[in-house]
PDB file of N, CA and C in Angstrom:
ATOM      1  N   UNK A   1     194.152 151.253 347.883  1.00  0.00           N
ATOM      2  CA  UNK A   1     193.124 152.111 348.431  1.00  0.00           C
ATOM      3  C   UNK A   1     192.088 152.366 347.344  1.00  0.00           C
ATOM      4  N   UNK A   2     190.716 152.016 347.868  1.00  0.00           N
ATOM      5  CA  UNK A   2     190.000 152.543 346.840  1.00  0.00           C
ATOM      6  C   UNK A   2     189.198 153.802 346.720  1.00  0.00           C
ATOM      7  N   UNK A   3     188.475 154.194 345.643  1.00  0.00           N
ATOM      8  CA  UNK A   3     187.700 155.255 346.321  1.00  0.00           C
ATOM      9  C   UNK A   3     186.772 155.737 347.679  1.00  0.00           C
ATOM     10  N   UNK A   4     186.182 154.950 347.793  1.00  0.00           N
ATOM     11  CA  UNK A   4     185.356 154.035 349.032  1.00  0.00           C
ATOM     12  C   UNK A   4     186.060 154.598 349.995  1.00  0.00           C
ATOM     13  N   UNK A   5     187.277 154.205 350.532  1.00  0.00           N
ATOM     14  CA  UNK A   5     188.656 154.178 351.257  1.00  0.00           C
ATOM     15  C   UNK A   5     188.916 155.776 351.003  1.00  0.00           C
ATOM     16  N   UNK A   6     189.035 156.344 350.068  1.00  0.00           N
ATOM     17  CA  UNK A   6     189.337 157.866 349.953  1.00  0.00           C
ATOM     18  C   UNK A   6     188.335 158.859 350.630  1.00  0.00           C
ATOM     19  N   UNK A   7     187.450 158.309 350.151  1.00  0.00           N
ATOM     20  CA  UNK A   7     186.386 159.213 350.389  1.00  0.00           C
ATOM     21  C   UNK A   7     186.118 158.882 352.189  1.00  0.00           C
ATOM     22  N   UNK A   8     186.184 157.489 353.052  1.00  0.00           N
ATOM     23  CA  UNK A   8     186.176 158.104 354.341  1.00  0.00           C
ATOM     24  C   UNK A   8     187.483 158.345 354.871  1.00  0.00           C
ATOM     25  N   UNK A   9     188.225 158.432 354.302  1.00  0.00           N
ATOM     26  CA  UNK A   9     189.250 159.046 355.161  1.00  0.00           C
ATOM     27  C   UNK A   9     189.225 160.454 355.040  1.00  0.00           C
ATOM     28  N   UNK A  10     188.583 161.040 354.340  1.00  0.00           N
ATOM     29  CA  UNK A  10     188.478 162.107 353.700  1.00  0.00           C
ATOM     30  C   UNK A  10     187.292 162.829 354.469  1.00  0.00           C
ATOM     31  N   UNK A  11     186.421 162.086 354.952  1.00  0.00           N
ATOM     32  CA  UNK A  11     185.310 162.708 355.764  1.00  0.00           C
ATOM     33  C   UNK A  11     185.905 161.700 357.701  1.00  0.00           C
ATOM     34  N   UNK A  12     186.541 161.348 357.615  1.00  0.00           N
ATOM     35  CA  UNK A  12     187.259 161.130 358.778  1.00  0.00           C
ATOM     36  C   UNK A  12     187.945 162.389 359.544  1.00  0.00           C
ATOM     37  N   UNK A  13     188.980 162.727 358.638  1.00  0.00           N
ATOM     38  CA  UNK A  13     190.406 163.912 358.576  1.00  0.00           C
ATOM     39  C   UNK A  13     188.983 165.474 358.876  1.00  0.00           C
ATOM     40  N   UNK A  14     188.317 165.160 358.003  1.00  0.00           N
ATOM     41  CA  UNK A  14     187.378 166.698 358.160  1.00  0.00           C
ATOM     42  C   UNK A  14     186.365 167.301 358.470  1.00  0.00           C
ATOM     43  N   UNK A  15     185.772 165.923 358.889  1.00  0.00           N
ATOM     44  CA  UNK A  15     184.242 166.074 360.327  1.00  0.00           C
ATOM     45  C   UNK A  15     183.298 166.428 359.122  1.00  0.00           C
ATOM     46  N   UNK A  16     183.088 166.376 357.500  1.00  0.00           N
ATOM     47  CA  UNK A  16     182.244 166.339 356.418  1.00  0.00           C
ATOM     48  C   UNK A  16     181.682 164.862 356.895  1.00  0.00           C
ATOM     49  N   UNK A  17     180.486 164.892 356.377  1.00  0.00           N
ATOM     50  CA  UNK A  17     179.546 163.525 356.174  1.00  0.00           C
ATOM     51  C   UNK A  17     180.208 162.861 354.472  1.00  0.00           C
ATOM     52  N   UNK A  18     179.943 161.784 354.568  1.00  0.00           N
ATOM     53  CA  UNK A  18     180.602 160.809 353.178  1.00  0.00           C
ATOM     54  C   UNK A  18     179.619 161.358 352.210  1.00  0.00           C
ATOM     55  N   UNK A  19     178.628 161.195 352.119  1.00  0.00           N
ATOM     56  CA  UNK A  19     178.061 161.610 350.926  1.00  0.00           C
ATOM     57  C   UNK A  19     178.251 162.852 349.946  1.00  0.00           C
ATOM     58  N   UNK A  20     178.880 164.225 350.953  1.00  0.00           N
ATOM     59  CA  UNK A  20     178.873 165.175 350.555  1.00  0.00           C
ATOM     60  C   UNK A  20     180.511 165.479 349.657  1.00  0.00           C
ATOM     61  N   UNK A  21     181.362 164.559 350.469  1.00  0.00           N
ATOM     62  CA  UNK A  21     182.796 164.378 350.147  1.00  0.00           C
ATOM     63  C   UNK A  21     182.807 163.006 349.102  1.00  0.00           C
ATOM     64  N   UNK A  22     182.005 162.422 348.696  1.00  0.00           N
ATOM     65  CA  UNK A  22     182.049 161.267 347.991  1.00  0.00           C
ATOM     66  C   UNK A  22     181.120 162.162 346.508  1.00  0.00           C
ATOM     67  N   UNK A  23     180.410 163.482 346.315  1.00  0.00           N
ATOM     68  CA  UNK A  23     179.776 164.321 345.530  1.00  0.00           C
ATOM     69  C   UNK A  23     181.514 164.887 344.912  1.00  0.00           C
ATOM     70  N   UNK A  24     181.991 165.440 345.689  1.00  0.00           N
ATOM     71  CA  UNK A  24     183.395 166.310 345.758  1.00  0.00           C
ATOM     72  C   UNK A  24     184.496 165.165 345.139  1.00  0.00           C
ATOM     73  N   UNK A  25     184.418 164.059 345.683  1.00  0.00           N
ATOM     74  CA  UNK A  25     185.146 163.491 344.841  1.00  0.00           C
ATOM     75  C   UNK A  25     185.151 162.740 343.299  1.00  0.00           C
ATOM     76  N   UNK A  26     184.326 162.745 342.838  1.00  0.00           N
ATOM     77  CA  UNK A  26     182.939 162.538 341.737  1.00  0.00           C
ATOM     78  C   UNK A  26     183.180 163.726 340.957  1.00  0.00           C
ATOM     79  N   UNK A  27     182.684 164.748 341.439  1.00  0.00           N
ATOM     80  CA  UNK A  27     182.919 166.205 340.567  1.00  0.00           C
ATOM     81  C   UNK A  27     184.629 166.134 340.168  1.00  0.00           C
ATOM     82  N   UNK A  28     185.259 166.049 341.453  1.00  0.00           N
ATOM     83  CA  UNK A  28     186.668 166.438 340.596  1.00  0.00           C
ATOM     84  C   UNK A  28     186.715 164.961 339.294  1.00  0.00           C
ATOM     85  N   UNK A  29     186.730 164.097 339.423  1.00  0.00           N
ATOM     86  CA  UNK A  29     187.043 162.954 339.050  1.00  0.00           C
ATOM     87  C   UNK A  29     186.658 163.552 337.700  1.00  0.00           C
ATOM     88  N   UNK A  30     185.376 164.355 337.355  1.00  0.00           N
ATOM     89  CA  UNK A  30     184.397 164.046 336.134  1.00  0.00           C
ATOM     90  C   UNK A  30     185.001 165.168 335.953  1.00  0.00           C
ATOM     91  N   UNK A  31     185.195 166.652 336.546  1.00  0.00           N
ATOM     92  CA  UNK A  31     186.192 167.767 336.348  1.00  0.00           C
ATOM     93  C   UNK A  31     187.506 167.490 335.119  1.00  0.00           C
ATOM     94  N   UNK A  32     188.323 166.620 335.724  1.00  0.00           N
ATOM     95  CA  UNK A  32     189.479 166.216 335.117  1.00  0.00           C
ATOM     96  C   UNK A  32     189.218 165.126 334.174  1.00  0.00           C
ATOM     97  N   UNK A  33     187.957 164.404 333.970  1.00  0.00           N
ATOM     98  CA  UNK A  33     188.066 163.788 332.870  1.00  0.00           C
ATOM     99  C   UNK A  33     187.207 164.599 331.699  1.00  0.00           C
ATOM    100  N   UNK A  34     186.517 165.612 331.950  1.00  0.00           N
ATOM    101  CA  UNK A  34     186.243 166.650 330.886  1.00  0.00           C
ATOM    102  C   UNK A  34     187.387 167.417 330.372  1.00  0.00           C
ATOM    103  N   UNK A  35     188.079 167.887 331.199  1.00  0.00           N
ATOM    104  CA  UNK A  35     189.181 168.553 330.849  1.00  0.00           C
ATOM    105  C   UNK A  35     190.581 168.147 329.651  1.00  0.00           C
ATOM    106  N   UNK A  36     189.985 166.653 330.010  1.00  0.00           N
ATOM    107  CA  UNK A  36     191.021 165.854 329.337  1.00  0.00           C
ATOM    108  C   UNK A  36     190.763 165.722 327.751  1.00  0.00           C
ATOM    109  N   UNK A  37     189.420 165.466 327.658  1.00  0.00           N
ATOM    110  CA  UNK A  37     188.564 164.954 326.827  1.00  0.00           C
ATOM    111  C   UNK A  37     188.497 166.324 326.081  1.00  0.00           C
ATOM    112  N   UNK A  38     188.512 166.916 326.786  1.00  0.00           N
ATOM    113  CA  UNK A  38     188.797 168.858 325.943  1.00  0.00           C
ATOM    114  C   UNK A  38     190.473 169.233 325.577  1.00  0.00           C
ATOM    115  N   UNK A  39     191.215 167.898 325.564  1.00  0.00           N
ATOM    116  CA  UNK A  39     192.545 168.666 325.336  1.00  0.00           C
ATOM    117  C   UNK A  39     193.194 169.145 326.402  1.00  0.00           C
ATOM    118  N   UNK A  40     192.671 169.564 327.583  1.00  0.00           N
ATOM    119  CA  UNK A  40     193.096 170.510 328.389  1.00  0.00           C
ATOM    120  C   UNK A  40     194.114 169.665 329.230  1.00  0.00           C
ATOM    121  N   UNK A  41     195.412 170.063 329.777  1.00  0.00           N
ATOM    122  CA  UNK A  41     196.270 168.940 330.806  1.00  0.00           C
ATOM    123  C   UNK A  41     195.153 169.958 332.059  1.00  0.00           C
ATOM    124  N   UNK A  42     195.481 169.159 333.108  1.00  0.00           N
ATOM    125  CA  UNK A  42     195.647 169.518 334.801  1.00  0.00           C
ATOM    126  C   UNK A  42     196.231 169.671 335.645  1.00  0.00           C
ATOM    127  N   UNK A  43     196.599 170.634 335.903  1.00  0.00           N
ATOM    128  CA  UNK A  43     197.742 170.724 336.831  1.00  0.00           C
ATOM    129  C   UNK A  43     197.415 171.219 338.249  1.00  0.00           C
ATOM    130  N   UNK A  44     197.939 170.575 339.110  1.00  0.00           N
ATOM    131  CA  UNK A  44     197.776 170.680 340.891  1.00  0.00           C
ATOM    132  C   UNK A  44     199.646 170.473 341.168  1.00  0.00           C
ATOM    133  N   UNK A  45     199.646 171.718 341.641  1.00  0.00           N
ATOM    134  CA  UNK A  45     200.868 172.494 341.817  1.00  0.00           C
ATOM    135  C   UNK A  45     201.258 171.090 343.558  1.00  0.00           C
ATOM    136  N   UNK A  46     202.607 170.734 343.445  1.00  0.00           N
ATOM    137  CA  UNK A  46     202.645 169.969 344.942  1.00  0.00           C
ATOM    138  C   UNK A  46     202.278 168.518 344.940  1.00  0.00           C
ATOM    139  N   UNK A  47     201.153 168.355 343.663  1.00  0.00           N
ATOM    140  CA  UNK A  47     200.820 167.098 343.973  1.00  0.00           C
ATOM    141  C   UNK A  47     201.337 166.145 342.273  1.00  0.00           C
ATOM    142  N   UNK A  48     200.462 166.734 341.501  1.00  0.00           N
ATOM    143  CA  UNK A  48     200.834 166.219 339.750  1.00  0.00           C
ATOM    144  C   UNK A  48     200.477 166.907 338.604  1.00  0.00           C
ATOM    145  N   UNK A  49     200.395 166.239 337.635  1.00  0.00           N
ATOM    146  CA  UNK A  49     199.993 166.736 336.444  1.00  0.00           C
ATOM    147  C   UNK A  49     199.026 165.557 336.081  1.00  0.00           C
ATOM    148  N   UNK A  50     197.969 165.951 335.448  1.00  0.00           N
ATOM    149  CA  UNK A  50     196.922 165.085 334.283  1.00  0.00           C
ATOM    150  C   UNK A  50     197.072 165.162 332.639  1.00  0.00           C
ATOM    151  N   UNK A  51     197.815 164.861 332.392  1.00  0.00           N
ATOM    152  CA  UNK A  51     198.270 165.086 330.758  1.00  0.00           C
ATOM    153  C   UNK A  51     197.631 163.698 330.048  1.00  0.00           C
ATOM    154  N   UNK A  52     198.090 164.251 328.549  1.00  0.00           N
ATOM    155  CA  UNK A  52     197.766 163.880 327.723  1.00  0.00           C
ATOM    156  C   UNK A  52     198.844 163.387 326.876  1.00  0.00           C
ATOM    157  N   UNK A  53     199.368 162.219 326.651  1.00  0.00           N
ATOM    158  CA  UNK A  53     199.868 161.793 325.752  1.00  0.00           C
ATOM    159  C   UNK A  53     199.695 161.369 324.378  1.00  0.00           C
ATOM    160  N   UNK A  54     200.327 162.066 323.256  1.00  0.00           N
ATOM    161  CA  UNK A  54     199.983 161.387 322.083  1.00  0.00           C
ATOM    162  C   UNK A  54     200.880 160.010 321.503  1.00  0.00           C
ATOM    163  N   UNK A  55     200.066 159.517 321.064  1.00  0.00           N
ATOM    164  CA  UNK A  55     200.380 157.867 320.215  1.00  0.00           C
ATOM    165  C   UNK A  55     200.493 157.854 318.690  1.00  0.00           C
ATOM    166  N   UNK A  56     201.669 157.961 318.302  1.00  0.00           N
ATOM    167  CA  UNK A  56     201.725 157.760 316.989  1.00  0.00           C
ATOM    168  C   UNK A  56     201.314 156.513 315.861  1.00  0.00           C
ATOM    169  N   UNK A  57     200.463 157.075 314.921  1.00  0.00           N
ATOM    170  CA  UNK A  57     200.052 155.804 314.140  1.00  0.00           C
ATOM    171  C   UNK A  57     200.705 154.811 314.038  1.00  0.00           C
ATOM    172  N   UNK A  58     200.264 153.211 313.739  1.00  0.00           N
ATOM    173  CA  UNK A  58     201.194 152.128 313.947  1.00  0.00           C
ATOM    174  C   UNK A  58     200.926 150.995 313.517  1.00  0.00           C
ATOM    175  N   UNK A  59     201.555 150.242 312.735  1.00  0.00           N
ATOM    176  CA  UNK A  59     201.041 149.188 312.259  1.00  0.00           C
ATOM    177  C   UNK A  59     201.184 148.059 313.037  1.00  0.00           C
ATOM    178  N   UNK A  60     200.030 147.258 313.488  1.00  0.00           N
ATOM    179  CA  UNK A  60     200.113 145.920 314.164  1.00  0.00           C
ATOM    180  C   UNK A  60     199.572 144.671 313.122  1.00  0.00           C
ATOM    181  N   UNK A  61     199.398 143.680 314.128  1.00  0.00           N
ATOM    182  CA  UNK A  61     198.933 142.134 313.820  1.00  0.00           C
ATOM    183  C   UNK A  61     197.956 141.693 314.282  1.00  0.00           C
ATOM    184  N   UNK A  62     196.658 141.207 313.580  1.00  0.00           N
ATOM    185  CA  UNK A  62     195.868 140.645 313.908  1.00  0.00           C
ATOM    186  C   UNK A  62     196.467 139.373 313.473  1.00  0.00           C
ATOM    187  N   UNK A  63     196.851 138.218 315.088  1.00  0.00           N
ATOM    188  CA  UNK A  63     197.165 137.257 315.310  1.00  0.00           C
ATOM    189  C   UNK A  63     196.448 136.331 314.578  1.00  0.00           C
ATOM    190  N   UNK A  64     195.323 136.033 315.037  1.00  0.00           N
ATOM    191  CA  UNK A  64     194.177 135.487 314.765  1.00  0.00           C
ATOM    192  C   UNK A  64     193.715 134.689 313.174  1.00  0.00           C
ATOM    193  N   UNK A  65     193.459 136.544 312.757  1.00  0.00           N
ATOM    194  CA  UNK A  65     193.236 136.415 311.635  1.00  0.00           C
ATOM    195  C   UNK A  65     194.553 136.354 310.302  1.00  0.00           C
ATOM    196  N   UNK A  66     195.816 136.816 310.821  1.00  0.00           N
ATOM    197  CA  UNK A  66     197.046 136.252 310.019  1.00  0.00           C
ATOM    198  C   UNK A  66     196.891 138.047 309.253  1.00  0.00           C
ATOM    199  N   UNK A  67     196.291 138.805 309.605  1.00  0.00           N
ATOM    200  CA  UNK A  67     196.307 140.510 309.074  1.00  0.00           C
ATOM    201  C   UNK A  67     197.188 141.997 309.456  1.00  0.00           C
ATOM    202  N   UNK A  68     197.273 142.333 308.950  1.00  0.00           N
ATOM    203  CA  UNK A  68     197.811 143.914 309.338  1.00  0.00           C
ATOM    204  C   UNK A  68     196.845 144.704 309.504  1.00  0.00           C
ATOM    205  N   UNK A  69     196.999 145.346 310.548  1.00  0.00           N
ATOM    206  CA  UNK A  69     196.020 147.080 310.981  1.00  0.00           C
ATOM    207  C   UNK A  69     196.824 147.767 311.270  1.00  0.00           C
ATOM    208  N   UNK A  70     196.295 148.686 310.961  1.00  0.00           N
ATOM    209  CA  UNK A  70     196.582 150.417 311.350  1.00  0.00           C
ATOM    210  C   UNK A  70     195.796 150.991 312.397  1.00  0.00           C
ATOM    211  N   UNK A  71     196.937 151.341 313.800  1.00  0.00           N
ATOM    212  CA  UNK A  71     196.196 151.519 314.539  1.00  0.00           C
ATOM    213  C   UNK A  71     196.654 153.149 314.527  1.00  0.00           C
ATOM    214  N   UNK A  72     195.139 153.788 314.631  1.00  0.00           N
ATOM    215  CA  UNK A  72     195.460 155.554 313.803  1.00  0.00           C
ATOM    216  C   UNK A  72     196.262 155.942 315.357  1.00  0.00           C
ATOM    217  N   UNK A  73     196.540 157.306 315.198  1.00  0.00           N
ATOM    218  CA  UNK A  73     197.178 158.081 316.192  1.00  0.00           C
ATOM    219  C   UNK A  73     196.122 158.305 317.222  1.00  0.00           C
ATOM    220  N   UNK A  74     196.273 158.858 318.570  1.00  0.00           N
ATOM    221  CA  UNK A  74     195.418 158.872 319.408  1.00  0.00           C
ATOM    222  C   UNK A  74     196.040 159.065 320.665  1.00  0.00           C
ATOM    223  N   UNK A  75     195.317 160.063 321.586  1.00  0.00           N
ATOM    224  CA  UNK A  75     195.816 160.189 322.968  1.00  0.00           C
ATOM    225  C   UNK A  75     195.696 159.064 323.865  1.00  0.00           C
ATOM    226  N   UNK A  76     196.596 159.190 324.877  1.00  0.00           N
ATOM    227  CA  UNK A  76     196.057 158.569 326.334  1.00  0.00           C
ATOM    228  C   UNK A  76     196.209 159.378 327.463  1.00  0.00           C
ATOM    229  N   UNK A  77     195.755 158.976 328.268  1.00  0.00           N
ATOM    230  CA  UNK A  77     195.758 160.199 329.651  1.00  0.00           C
ATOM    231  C   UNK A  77     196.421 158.778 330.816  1.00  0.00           C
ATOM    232  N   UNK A  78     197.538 160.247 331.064  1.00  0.00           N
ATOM    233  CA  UNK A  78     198.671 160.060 332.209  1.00  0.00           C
ATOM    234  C   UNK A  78     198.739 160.678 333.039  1.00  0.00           C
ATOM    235  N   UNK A  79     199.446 160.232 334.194  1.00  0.00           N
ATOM    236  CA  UNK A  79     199.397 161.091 335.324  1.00  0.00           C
ATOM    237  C   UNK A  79     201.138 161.109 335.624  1.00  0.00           C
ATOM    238  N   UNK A  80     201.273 162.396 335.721  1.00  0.00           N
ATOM    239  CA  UNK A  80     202.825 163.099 336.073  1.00  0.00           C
ATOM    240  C   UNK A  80     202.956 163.597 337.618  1.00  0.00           C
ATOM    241  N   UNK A  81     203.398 162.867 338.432  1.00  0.00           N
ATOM    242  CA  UNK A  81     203.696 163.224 339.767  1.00  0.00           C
ATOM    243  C   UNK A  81     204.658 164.466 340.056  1.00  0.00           C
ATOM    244  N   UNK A  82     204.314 165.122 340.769  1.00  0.00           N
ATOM    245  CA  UNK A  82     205.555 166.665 341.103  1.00  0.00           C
ATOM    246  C   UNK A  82     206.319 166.162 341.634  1.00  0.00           C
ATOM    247  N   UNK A  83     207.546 166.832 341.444  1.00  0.00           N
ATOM    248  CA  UNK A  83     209.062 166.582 342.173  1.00  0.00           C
ATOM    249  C   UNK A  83     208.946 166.226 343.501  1.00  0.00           C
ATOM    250  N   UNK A  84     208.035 167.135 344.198  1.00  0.00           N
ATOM    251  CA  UNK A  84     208.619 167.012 346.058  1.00  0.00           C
ATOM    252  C   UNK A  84     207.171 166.130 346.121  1.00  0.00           C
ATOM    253  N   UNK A  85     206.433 165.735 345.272  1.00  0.00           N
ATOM    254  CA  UNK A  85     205.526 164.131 345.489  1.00  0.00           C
ATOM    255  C   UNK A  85     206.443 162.926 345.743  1.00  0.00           C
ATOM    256  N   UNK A  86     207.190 163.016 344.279  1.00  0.00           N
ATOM    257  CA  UNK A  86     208.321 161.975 343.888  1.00  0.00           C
ATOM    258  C   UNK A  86     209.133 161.992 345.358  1.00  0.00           C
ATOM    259  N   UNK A  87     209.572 162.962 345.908  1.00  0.00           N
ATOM    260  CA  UNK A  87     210.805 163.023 346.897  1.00  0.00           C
ATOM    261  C   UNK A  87     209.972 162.669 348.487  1.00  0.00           C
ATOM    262  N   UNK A  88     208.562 162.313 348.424  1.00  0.00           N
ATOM    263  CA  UNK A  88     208.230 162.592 349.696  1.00  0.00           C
ATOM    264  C   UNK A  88     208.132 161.083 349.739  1.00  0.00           C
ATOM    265  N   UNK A  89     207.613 160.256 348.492  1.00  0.00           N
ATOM    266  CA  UNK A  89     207.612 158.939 348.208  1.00  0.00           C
ATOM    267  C   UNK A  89     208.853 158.063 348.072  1.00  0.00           C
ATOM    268  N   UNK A  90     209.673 158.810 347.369  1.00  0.00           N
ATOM    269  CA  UNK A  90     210.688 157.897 347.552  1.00  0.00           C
ATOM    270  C   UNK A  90     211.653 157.820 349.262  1.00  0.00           C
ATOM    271  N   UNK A  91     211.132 158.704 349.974  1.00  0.00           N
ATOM    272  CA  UNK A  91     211.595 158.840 351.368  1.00  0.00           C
ATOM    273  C   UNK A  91     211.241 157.191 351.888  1.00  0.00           C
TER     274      UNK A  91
END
């Protein structure tokens, strides 16, 4: 499903016009990636979590060039599904 796909089912289900629900879905999107970008997790109680994982420094291989790097520490952003998400999916 893509956004495209979200967004009319989304003005399907709620008699909204797409443009106004395709704004709404945009805001949250940019909502939660500020939030992230601020440190902040997200949490939507029922549905998931938006966290932040940290990556510990690490030494790799540049194949290529036959080298070692250091790749520094650094977040990534994950998404944590709620229990009765998990239980409605695995149904």
């Amino acid at each position: 499903m893509t956004k495209a796909d979200i967004v009319a089912e989304i003005s399907k289900r709620t008699g909204l016009d797409k443009n106004s629900v395709m704004l709404t879905v945009e805001a949250f999107m940019d909502t939660v990636k500020e939030n992230l970008i601020n440190n902040e997790n997200v949490y939507l109680r029922g549905f998931g979590s938006f966290i932040l994982k940290k990556r510990a420094q690490k030494t790799a291989r540049n194949i290529s060039k036959n080298t070692t790097i250091i790749i520094p520490e650094h977040n990534i952003p994950a998404f944590k599904p709620a229990k009765t998400f998990m239980k409605s999916v695995k149904k």
